[in-house]
Protein backbone atom coordinates (compact mmCIF):
# COMPACT_ATOMS: atom_id res chain seq x y z
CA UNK A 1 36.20 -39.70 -13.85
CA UNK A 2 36.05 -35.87 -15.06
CA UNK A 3 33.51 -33.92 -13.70
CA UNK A 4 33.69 -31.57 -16.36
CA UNK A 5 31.34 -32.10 -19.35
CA UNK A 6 32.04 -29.70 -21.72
CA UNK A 7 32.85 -30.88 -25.42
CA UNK A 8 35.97 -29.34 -26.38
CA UNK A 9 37.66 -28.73 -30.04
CA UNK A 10 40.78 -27.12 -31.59
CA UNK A 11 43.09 -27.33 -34.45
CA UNK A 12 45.77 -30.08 -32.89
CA UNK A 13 48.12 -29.42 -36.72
CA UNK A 14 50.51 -26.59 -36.26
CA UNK A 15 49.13 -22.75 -37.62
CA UNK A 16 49.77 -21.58 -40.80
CA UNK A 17 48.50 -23.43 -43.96
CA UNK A 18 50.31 -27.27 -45.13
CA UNK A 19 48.76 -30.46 -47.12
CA UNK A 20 46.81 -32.18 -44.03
CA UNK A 21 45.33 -29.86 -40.99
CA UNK A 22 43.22 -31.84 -38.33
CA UNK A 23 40.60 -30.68 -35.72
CA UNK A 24 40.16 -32.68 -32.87
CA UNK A 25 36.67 -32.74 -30.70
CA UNK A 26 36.45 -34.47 -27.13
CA UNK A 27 33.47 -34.73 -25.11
CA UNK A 28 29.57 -35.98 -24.65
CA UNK A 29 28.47 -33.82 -27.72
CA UNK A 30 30.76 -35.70 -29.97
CA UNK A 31 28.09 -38.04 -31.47
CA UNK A 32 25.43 -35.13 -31.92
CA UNK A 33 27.92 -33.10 -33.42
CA UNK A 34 29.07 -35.83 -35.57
CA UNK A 35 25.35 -35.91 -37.05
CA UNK A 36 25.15 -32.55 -37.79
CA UNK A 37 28.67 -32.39 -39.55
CA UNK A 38 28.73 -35.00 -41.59
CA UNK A 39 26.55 -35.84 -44.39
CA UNK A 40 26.84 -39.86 -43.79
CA UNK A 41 27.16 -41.80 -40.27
CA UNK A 42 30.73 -42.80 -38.51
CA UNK A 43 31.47 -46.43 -37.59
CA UNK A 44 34.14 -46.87 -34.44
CA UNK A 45 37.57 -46.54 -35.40
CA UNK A 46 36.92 -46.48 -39.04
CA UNK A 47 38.34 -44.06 -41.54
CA UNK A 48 35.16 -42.02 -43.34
CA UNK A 49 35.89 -39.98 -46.48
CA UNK A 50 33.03 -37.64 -45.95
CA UNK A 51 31.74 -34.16 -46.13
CA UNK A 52 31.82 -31.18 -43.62
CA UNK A 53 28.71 -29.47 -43.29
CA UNK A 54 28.03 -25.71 -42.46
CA UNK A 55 24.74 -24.94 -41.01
CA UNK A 56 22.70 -24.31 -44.76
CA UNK A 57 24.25 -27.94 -45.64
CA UNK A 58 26.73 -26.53 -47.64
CA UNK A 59 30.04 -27.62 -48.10
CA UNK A 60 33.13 -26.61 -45.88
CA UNK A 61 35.65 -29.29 -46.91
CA UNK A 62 35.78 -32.45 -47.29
CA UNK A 63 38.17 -35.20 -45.67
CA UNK A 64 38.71 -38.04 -43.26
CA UNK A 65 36.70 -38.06 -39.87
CA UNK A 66 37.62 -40.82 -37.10
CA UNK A 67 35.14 -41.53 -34.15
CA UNK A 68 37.02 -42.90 -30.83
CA UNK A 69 34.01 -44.09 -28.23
CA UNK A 70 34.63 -43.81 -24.73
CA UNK A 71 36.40 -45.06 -22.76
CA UNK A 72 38.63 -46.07 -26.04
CA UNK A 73 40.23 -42.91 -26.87
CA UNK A 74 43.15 -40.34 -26.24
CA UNK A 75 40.73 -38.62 -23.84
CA UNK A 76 38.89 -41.31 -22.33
CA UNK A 77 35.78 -39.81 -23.88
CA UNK A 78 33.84 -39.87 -26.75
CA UNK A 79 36.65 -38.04 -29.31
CA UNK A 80 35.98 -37.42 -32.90
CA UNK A 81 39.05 -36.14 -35.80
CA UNK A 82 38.52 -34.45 -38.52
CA UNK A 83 41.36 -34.51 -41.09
CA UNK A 84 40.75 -31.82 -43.88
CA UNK A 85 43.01 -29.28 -45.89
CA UNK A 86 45.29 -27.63 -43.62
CA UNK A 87 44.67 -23.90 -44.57
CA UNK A 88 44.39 -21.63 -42.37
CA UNK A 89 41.21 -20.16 -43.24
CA UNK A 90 39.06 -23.54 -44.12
CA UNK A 91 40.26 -25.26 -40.65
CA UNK A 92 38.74 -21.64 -38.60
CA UNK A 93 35.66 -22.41 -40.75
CA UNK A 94 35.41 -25.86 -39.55
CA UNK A 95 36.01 -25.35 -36.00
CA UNK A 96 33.96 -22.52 -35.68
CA UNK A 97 31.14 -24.48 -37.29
CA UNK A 98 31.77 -27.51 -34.81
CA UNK A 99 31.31 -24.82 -31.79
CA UNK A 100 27.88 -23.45 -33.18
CA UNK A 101 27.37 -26.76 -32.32
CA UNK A 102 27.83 -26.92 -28.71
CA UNK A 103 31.56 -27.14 -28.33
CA UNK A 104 33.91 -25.39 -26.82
CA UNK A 105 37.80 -24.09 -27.78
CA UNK A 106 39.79 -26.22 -25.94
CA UNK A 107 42.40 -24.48 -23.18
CA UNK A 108 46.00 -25.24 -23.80
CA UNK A 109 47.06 -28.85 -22.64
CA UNK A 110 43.20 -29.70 -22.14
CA UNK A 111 42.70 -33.00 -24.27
CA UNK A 112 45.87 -34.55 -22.09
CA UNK A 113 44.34 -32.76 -18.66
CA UNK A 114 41.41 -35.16 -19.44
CA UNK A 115 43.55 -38.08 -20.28
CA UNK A 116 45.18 -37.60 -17.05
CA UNK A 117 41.81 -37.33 -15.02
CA UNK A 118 40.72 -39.97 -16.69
CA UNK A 119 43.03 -42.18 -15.76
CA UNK A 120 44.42 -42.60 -19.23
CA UNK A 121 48.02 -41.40 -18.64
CA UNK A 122 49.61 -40.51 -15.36
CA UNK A 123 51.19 -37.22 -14.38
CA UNK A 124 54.77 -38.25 -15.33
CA UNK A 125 53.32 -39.70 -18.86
CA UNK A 126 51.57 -36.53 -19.41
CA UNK A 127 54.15 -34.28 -19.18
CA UNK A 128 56.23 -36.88 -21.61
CA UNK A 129 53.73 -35.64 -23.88
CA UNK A 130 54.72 -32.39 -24.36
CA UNK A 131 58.06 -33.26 -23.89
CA UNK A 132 58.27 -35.42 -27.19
CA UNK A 133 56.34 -32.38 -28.67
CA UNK A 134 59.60 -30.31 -27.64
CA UNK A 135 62.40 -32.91 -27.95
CA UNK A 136 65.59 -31.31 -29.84
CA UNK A 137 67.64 -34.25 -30.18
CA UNK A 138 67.10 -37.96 -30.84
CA UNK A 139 67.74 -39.04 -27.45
CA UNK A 140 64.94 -36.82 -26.02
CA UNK A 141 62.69 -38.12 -28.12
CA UNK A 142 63.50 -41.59 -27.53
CA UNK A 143 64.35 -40.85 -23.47
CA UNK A 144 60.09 -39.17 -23.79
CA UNK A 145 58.99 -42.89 -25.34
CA UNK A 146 60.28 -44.30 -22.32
CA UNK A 147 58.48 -42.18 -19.85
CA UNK A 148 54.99 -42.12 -21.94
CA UNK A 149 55.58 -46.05 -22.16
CA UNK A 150 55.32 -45.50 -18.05
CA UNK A 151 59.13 -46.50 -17.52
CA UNK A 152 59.40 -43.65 -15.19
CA UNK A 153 56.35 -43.76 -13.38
CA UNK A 154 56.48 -47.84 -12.88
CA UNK A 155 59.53 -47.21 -10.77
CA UNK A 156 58.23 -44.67 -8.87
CA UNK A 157 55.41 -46.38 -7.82
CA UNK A 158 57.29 -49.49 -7.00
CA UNK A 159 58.65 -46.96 -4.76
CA UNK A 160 55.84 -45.63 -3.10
CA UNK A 161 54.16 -48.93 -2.60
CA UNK A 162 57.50 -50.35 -1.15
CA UNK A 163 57.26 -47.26 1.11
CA UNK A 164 53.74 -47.82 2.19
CA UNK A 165 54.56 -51.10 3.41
CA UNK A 166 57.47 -50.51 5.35
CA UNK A 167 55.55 -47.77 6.62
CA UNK A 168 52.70 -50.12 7.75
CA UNK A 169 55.65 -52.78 9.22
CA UNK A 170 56.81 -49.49 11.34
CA UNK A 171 53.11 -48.65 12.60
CA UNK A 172 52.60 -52.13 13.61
CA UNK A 173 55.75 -52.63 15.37
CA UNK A 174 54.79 -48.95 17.30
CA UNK A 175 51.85 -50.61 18.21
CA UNK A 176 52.52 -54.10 19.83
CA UNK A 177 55.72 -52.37 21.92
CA UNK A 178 54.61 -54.69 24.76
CA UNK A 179 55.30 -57.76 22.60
CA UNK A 180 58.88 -59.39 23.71
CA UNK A 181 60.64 -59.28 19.90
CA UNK A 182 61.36 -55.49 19.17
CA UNK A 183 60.52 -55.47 15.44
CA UNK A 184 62.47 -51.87 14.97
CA UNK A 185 65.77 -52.89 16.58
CA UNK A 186 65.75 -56.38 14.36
CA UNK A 187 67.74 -54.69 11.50
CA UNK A 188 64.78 -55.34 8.77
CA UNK A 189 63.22 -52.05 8.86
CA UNK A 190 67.20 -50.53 8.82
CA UNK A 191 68.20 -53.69 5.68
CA UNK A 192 64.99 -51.96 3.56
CA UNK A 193 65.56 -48.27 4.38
CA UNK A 194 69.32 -48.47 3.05
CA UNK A 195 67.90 -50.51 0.02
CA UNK A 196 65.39 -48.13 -0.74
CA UNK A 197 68.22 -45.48 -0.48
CA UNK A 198 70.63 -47.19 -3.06
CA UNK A 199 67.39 -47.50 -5.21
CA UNK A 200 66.92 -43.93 -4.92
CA UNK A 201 70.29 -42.92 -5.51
CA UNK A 202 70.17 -45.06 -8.81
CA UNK A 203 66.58 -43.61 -10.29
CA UNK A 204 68.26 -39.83 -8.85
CA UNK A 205 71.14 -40.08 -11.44
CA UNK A 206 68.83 -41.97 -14.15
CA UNK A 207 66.44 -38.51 -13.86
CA UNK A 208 69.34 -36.34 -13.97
CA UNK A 209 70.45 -37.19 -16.94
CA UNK A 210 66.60 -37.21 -18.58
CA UNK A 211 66.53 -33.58 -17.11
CA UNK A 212 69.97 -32.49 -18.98
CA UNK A 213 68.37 -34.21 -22.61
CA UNK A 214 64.84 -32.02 -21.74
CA UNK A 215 66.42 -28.88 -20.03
CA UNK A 216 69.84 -28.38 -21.53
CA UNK A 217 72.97 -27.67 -19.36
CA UNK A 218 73.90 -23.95 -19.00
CA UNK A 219 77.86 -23.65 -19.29
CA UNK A 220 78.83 -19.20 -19.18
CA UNK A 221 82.23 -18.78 -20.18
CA UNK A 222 84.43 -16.35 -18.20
CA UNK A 223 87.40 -14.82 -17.02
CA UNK A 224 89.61 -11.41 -18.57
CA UNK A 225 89.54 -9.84 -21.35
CA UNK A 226 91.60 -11.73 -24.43
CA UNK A 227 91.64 -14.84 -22.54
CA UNK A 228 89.61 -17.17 -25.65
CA UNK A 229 86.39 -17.00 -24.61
CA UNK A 230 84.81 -16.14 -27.53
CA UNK A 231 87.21 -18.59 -29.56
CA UNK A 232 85.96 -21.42 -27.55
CA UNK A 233 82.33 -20.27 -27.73
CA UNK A 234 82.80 -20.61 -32.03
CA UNK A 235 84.89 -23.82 -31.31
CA UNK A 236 82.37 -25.70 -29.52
CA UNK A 237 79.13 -23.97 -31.96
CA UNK A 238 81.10 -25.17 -35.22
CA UNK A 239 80.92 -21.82 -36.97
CA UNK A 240 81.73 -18.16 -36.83
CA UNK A 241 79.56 -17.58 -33.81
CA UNK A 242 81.61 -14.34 -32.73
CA UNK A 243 83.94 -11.80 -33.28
CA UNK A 244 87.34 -12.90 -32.38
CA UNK A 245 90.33 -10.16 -32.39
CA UNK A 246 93.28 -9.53 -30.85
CA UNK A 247 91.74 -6.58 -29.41
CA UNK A 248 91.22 -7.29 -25.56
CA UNK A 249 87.60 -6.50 -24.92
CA UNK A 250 85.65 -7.59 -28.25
CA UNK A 251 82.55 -9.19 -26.39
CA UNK A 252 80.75 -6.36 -24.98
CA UNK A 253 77.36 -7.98 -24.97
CA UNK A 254 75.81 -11.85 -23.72
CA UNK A 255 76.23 -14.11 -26.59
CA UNK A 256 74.31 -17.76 -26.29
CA UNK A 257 74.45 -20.87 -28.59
CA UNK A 258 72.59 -23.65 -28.06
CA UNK A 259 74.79 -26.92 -29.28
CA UNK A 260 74.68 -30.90 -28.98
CA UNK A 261 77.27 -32.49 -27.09
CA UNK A 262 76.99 -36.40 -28.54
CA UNK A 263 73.44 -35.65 -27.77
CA UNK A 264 73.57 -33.38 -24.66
CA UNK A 265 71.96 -30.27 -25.26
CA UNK A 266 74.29 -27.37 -24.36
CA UNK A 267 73.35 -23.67 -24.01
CA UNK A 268 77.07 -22.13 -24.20
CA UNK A 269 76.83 -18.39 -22.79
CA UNK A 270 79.99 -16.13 -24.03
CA UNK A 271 80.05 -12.87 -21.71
CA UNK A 272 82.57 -9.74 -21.48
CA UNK A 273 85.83 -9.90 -20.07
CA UNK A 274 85.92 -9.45 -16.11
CA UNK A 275 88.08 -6.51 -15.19
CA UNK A 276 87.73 -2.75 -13.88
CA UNK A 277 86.43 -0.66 -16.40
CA UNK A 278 85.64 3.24 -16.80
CA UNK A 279 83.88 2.47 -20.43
CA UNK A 280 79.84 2.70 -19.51
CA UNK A 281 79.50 0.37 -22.25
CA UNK A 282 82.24 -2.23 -20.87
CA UNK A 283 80.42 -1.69 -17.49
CA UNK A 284 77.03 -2.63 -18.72
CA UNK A 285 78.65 -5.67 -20.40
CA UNK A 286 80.51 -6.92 -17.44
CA UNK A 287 76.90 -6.54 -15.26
CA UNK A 288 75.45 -8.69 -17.39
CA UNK A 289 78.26 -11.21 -17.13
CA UNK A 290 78.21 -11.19 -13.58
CA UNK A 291 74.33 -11.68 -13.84
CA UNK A 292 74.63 -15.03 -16.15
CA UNK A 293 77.58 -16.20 -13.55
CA UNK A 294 74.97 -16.70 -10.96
CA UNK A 295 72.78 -18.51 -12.60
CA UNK A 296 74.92 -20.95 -14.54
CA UNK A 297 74.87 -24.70 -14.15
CA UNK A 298 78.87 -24.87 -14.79
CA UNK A 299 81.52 -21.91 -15.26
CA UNK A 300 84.50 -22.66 -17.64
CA UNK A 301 86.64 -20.07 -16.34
CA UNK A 302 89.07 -18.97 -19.37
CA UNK A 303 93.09 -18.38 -18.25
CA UNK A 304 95.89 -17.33 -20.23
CA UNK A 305 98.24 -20.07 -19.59
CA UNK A 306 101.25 -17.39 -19.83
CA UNK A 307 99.49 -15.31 -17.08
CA UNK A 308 99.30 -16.21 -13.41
CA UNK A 309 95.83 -16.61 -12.65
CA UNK A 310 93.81 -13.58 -10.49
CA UNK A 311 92.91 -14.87 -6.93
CA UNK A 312 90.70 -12.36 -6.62
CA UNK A 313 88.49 -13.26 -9.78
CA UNK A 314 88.28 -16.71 -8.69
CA UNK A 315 87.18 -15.79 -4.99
CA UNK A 316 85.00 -13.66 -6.41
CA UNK A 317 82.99 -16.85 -8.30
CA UNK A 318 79.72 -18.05 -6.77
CA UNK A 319 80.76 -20.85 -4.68
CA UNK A 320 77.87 -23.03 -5.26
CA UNK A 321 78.55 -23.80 -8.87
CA UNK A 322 80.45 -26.14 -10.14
CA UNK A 323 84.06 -23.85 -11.97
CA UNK A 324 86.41 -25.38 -14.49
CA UNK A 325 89.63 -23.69 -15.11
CA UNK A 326 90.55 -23.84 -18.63
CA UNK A 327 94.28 -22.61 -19.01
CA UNK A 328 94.30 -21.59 -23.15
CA UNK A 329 97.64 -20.73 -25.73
CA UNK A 330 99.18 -23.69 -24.07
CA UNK A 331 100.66 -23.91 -28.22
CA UNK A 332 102.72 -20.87 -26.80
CA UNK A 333 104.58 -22.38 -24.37
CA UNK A 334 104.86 -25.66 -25.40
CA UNK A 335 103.13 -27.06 -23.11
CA UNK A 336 101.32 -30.75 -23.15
CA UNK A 337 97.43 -30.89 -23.26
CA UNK A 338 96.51 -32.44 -20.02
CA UNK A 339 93.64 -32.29 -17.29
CA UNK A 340 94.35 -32.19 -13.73
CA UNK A 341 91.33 -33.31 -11.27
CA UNK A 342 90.81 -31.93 -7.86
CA UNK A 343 88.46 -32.24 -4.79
CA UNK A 344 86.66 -29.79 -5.36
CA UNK A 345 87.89 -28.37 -9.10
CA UNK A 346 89.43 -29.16 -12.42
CA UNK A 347 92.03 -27.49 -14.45
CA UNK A 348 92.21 -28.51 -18.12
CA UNK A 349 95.12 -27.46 -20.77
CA UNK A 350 94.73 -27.24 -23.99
CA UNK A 351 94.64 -24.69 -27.05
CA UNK A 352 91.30 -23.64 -28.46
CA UNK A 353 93.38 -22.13 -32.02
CA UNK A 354 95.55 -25.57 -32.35
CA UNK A 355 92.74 -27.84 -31.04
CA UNK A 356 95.03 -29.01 -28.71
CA UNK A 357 93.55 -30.57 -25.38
CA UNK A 358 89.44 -30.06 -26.78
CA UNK A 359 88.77 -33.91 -26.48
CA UNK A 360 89.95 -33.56 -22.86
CA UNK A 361 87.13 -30.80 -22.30
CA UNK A 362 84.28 -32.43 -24.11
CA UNK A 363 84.27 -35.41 -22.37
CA UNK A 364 84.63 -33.67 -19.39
CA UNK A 365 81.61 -31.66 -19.73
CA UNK A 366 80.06 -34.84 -19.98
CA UNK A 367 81.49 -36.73 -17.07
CA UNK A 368 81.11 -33.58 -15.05
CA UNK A 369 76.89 -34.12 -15.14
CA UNK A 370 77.57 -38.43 -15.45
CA UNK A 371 76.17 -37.87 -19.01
CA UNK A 372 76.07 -41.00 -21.06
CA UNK A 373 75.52 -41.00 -25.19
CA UNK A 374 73.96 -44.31 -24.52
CA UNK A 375 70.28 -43.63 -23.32
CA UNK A 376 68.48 -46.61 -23.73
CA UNK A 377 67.63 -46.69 -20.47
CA UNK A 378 66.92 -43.39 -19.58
CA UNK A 379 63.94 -41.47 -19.40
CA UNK A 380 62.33 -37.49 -19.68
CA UNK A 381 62.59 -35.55 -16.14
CA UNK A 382 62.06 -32.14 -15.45
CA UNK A 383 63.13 -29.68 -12.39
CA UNK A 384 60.27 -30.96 -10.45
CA UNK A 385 60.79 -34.60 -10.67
CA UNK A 386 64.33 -34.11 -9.49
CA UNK A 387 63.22 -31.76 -6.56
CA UNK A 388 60.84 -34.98 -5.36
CA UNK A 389 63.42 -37.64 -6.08
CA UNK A 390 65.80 -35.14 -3.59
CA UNK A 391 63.27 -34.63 -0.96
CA UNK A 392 62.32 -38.20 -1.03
CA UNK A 393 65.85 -39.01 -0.48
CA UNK A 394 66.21 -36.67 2.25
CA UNK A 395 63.11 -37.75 4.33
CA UNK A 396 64.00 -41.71 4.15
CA UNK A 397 67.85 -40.66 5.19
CA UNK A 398 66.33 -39.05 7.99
CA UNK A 399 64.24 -41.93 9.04
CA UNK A 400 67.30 -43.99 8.34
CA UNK A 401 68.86 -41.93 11.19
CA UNK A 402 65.99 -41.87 13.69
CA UNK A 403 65.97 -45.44 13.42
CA UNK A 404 69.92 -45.64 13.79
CA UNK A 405 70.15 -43.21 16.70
CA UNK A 406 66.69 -43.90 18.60
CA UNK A 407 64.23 -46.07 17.61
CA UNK A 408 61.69 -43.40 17.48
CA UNK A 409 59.14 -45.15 15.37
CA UNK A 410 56.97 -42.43 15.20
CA UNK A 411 59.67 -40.26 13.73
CA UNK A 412 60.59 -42.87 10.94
CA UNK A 413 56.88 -43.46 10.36
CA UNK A 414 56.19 -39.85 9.62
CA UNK A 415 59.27 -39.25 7.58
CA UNK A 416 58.23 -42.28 5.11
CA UNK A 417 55.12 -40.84 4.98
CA UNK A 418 56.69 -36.88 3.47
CA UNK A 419 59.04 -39.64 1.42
CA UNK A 420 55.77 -41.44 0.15
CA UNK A 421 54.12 -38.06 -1.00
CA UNK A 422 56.83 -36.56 -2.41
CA UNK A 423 57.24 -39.28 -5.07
CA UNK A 424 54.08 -39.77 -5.21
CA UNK A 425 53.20 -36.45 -6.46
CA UNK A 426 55.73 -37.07 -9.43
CA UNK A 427 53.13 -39.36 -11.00
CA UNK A 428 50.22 -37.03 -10.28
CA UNK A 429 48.44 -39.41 -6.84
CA UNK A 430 48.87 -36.27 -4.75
CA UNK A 431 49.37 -33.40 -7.05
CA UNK A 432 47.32 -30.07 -6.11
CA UNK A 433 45.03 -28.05 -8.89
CA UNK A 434 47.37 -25.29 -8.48
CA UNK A 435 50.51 -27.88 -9.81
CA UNK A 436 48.15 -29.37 -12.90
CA UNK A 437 47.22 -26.15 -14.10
CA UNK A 438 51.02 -24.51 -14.68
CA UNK A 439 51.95 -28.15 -16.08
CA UNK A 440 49.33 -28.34 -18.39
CA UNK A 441 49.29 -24.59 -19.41
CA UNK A 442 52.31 -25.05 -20.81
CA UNK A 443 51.07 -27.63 -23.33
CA UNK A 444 49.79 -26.56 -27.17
CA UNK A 445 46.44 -25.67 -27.57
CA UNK A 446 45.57 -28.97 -29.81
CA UNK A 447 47.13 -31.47 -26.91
């Protein structure tokens, strides 16, 4: 349980003044402060039209107040709502009144911090909180259900307990190495170690696809000046988004839209033309370009299909991210719309002014990230979850190995055990004070 017992309060309604504006209050004070508030007595889980008090018994407002007892409650502690008039100046009379009484104003992300010490929600579900909060599209919100509902979190603990017990099987077998059956050259330990790796593998791309619906996927748009850059950037927005000429060098400055791809959150970045340039201003421009390049998820690098392309520009590309050539005017040269895949690259044709060939780029943006409109089984992730899923991954491939190449049981135990804390710090078993504090800072003050 929480060792903290301060009773805290805020306004959990958005600022600014609308019909309805609530006050929540969490903590052992609840009932006291209850008594002093209201002019009659709560019931559990009832609705009370009633009265709020200030300290000469006069009247604040009046409205609905709910009483949650512990352990029965969003908290897990005694939690009492207040639903008045949402302006802004009545619900800071209220709240102020409720901490003359003994509360406190609630940090941000507090009231689900308590949930999640008290056992109410895990980690995982907690952060789904705040994700449905901050869900842009449909499929967030419905992919943020899931993980509250604990879809997320009951696979990752089938996970960890699977893990535990093969890591148990492995201990035991280190111990009786006198006994005549070898239990870590009988192929069970290596049958549940390549299971729990195509289980991984599957949950990996699951998360990666709930961490494109709650991060977005960063596409920056390159190449020379006049190649249709900025065209595509107001092709794929829908409107007007910027300037387009026939003047070679329009986009001096970063332009971003943020877009929905069949549900995919997009942030498309538009960026000056790459080239040598004596113009300060130019110079600045292509700086920043550069400087978005590098931290892109995807470059669509922009070619005029009636130029040869510059080998130099390409080499020049950060070779960790992923680069799609996009050859453009292909209506000039009567050329075909088509996509050609490669190892390591794809080239698509196609005419941003014609529309030519944008079907074939759209769905490759999607396959590109194995993005799927159809999320019903897919839930929230964020940067961290993924980072756990990989090193999970990585420590029960290398056990895999020292199993494969040497039977060192000792090795395989240890590296299910950084496997079994990695995931296990998704859900919040493990998680340091220094990890729940940034997660929950980043949650609104009434949550």
């Amino acid at each position: 349980m929480l060792k903290n017992t301060d009773t805290i309060a805020a306004i959990a309604t958005p600022s600014g003044n609308g019909g309805v504006g609530i006050i929540r209050i969490s903590g052992a004070l609840v009932v006291d402060i209850a008594r002093q508030l209201l002019n009659k007595p709560i019931t559990p889980r009832h609705a009370v039209y009633t009265s709020f008090l200030d300290s000469d018994d006069s009247i604040i407002d009046s409205g609905i107040a709910l009483y949650f007892p512990n352990p029965h409650s969003y908290t897990g502690e005694d939690t009492l709502e207040l639903q008045g008039h949402g302006g802004a100046v009545v619900l800071d009379m209220v709240l102020r009144r409720v901490i003359s009484l003994g509360a406190r104003l609630a940090n941000a992300g507090e009231f689900t911090e308590r949930a999640f010490l008290n056992n109410k929600l895990d980690l995982a579900q907690a952060e789904a909180v705040a994700d449905l909060i901050t869900s842009s599209t449909e499929q967030a919100v419905r992919s943020a259900q899931k993980s509250m509902q604990g879809v997320f979190s009951e696979q990752i603990n089938q996970l960890v307990e699977e893990l535990t017990e093969l890591r148990i099987y492995v201990e035991a077998a280190i111990d009786f190495v006198d006994e005549e059956i070898d239990f870590l050259s009988d192929g069970v330990v290596e049958n549940r170690l390549i299971r729990l790796l195509e289980r991984l593998e599957h949950i990996q791309k699951t998360a990666n696809q709930g961490r494109l619906l709650h991060d977005g996927m960063t596409i920056v748009l390159a190449g020379k000046p006049n190649a249709g850059k900025s065209s595509l950037l107001n092709a794929l927005a829908g409107h007007e988004a910027a300037i387009v000429t026939d003047i070679a060098g329009t986009t001096r400055d970063v332009l971003r839209e943020r877009i929905q791809l069949d549900g995919m959150p997009l942030h498309i970045i538009d960026t000056a033309g790459l080239h040598d340039s004596d113009n300060a201003i130019e110079q600045e421009g292509i700086r920043r370009a550069w400087a978005e390049i590098e931290k892109a998820d995807k470059i669509l690098l922009l070619i005029d299909a009636r130029e040869t392309e510059d080998p130099e520009l390409l080499a020049s590309l950060p070779a960790h991210i992923d680069i799609t050539k996009i050859y453009n005017k292909i209506d000039l040269l009567g050329i075909t719309p088509e996509i050609k895949q490669h190892e390591h690259q794809s080239e698509i044709y196609l005419s941003i002014k014609t529309g030519q060939g944008m079907e074939l780029l759209t769905e490759h943006l999607k396959q590109s990230v194995d993005f799927n409109a159809n999320t019903e089984n897919v839930f929230i992730a964020r940067r961290r979850h993924i980072e756990a899923l990989n090193q999970g991954y990585e420590s029960v491939t290398r056990a895999l190995s020292q199993l494969q190449t040497s039977l060192a049981g000792e090795l395989v135990a240890e590296d299910l055990k950084q496997a079994q804390n990695a995931l296990a710090d998704i859900t919040g078993q493990f998680s340091s004070d220094d990890l729940l504090g940034k997660i929950f800072s980043s949650f609104c003050i009434g949550k």
